[in-house]
N, C-alpha and C. Protein backbone atom coordinates (compact mmCIF):
# COMPACT_ATOMS: atom_id res chain seq x y z
N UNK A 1 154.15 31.88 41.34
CA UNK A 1 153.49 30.77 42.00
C UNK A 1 153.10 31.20 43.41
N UNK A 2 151.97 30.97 43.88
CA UNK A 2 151.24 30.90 45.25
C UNK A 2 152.06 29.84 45.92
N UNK A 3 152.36 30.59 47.02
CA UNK A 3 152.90 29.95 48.19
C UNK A 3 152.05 29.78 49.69
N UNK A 4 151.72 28.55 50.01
CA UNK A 4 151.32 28.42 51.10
C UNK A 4 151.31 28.14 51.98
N UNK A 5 151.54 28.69 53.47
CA UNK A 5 152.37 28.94 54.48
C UNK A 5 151.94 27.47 55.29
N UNK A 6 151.94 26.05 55.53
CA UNK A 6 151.94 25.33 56.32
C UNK A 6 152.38 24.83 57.39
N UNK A 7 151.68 25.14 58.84
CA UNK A 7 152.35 25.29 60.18
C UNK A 7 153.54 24.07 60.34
N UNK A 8 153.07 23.31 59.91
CA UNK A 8 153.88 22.36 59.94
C UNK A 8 155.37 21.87 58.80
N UNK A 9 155.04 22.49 57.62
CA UNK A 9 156.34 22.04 56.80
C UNK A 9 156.54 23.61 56.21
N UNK A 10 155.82 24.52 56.38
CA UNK A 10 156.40 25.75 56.13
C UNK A 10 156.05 26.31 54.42
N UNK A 11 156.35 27.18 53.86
CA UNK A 11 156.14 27.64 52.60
C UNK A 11 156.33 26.47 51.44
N UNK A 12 154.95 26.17 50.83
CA UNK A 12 155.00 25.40 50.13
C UNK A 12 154.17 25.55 48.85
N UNK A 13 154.35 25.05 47.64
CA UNK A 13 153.38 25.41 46.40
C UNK A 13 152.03 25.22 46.28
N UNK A 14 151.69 26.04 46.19
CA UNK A 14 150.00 26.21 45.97
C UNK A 14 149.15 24.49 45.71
N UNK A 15 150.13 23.31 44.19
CA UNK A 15 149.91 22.99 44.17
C UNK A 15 149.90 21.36 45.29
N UNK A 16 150.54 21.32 46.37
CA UNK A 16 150.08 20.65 47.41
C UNK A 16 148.81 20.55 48.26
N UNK A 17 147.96 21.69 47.68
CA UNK A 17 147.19 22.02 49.15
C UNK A 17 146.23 22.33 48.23
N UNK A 18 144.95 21.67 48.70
CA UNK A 18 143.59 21.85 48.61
C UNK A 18 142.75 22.41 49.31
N UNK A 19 142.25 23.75 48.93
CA UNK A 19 141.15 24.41 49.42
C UNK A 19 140.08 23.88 50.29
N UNK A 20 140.11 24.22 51.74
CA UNK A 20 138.61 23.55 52.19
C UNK A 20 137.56 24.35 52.73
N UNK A 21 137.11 25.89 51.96
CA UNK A 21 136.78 26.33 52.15
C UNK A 21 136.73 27.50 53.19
N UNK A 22 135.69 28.17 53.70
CA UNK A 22 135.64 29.24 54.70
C UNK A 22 136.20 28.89 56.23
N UNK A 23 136.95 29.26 57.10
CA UNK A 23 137.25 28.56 58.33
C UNK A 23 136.38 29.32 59.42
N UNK A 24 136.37 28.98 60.52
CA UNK A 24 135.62 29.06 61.62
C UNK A 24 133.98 28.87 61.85
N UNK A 25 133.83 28.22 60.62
CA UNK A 25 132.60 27.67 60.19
C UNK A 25 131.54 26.76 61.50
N UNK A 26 130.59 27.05 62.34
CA UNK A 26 130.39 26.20 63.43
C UNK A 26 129.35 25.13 63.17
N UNK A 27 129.25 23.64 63.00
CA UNK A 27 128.40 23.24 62.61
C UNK A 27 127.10 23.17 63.78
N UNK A 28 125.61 23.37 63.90
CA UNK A 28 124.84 23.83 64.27
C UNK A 28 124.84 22.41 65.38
N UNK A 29 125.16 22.38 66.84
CA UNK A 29 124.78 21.69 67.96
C UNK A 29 123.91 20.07 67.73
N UNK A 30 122.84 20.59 67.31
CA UNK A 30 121.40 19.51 67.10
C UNK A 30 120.84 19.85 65.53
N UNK A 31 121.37 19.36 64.53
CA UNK A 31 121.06 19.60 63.19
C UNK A 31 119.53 19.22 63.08
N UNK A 32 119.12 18.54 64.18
CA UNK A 32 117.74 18.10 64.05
C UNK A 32 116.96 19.10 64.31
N UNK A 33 117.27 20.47 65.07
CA UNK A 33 116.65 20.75 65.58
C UNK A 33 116.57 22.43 64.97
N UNK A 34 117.30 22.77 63.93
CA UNK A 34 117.57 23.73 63.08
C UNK A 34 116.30 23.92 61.86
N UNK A 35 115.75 24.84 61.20
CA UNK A 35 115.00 24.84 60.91
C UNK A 35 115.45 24.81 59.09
N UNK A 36 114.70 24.59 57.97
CA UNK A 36 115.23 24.41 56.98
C UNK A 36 116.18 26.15 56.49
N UNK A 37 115.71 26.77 56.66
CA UNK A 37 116.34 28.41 56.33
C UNK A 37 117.81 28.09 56.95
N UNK A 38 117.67 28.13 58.43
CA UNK A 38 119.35 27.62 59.33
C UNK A 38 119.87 26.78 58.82
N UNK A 39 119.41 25.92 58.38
CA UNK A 39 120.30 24.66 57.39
C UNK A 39 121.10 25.05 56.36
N UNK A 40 119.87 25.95 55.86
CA UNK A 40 121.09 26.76 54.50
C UNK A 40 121.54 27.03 54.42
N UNK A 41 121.43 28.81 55.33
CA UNK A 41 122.49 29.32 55.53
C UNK A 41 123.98 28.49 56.14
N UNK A 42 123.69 27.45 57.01
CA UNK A 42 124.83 26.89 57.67
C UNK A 42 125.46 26.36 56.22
N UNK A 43 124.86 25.78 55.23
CA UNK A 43 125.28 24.86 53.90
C UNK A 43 126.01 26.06 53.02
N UNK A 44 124.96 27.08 52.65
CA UNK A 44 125.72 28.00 51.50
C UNK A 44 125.88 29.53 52.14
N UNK A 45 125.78 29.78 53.27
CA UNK A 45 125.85 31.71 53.25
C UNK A 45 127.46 31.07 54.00
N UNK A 46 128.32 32.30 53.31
CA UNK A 46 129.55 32.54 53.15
C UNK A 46 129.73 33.51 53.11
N UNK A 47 130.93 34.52 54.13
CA UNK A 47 131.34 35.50 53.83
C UNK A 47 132.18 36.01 52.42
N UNK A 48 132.40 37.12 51.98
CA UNK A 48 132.93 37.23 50.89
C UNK A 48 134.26 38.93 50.73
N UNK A 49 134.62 38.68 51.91
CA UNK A 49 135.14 40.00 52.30
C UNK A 49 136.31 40.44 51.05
N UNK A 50 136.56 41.77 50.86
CA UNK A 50 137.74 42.57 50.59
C UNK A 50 138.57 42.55 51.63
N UNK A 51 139.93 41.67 52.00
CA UNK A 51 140.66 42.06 52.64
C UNK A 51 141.10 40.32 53.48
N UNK A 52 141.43 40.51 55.01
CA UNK A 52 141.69 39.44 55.22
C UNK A 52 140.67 37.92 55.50
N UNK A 53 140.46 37.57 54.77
CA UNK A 53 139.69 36.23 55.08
C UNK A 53 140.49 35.13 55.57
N UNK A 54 139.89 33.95 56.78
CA UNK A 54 140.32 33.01 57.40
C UNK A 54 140.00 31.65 56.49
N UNK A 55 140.44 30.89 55.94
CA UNK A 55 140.00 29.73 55.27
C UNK A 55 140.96 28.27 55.69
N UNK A 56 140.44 27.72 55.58
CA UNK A 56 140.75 25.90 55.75
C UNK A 56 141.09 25.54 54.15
N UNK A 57 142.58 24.81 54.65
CA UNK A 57 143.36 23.85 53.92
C UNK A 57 144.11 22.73 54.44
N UNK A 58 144.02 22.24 53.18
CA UNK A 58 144.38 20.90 53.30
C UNK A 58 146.20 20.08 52.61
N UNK A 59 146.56 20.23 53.69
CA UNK A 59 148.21 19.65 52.40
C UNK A 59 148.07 18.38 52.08
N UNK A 60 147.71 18.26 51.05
CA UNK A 60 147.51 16.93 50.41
C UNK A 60 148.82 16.16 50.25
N UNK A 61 149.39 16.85 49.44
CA UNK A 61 151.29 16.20 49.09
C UNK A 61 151.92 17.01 50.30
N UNK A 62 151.91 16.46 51.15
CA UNK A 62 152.83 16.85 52.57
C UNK A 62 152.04 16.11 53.35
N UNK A 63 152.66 16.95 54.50
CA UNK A 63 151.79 16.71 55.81
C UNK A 63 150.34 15.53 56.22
N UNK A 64 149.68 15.97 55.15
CA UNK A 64 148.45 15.24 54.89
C UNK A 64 147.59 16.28 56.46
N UNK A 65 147.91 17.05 56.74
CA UNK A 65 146.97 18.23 57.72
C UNK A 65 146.35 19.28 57.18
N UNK A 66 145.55 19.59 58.47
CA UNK A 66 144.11 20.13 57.59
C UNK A 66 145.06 21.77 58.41
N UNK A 67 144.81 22.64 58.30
CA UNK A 67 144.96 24.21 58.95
C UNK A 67 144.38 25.41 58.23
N UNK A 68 144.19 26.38 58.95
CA UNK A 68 143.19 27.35 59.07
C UNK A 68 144.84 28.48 58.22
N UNK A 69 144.53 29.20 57.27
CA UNK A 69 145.14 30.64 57.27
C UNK A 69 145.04 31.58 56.71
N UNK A 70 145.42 33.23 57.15
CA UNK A 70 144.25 34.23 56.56
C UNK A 70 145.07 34.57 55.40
N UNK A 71 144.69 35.10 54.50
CA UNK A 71 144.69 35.04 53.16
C UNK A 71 144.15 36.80 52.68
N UNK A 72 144.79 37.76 52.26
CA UNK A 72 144.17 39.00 51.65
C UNK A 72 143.69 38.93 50.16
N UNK A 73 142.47 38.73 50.05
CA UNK A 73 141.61 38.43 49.02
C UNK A 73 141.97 39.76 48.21
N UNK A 74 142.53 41.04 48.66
CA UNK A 74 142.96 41.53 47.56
C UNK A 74 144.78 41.33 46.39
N UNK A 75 145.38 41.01 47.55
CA UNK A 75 146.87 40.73 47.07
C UNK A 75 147.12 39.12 46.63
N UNK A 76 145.91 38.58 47.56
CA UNK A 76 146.35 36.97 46.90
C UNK A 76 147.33 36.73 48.02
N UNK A 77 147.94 37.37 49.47
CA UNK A 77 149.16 36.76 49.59
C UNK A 77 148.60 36.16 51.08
N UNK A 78 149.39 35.16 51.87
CA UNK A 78 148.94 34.86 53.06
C UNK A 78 149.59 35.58 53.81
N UNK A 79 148.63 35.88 55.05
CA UNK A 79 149.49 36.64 56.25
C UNK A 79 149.49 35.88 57.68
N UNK A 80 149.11 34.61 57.70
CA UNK A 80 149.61 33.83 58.99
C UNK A 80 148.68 32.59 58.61
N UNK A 81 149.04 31.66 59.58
CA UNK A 81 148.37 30.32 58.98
C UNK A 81 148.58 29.81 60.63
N UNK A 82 147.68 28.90 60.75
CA UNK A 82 147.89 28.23 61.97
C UNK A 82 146.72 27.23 62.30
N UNK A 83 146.46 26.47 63.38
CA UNK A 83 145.63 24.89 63.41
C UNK A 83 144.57 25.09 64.05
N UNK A 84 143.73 24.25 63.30
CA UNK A 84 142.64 24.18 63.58
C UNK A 84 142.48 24.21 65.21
N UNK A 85 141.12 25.06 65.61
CA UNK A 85 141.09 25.15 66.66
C UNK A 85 141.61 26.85 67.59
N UNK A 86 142.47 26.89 66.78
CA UNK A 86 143.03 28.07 67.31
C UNK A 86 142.53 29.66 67.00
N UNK A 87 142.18 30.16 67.63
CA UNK A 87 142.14 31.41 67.62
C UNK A 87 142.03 32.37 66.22
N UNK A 88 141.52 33.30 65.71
CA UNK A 88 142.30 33.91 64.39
C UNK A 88 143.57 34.90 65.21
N UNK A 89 144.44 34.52 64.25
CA UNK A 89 145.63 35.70 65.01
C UNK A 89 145.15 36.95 64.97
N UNK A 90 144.68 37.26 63.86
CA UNK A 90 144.46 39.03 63.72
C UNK A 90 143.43 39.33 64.64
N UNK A 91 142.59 38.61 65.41
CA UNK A 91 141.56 39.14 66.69
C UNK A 91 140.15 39.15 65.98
N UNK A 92 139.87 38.87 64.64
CA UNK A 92 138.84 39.78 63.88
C UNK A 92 137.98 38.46 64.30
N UNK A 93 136.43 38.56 64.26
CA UNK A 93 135.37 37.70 64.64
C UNK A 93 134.92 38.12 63.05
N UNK A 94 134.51 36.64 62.81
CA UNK A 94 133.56 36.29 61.64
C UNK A 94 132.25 37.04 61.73
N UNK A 95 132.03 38.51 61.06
CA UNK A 95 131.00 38.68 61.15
C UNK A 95 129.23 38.13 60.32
């Protein structure tokens, strides 16, 4: 079973927590003012890395909080988790 590290209640089963996709995601300032291509990409281009990715979850059966944590898309395992807003620990910028 997947365990997922929640800042707040700590290692918990996969099935509490709902996926909310890619994290550090920025939504575009003036959506009015974005052109239809920028829209898209902001809607569907997603990174898809080998290795550590940052993603948003949600503890549904707990906490009921949303938090950011990176995740090695090759092992499946998490390697830090922490709240929205904050920093990525590992230093890496969303390229």
């Amino acid at each position: 079973m997947l365990l997922v590290p929640c800042p707040w209640c700590g290692p918990r089963p996969e099935v509490e927590f709902r996926y909310g996709g890619e994290a550090h995601i920025v939504r575009p300032a003036d959506p009015e003012a974005v052109t239809d291509e920028e829209w898209g990409e902001f809607l569907y281009a997603r990174t898809n890395p080998k290795g550590a990715h940052a993603e948003r979850w949600y503890h549904l059966h707990g906490c009921g909080r949303f938090f950011n944590a990176l995740r090695d898309t090759v092992s499946d395992r998490f390697t830090a988790s922490y709240e929205i807003g904050a920093p990525r620990p590992d230093g890496a910028e969303k390229s």
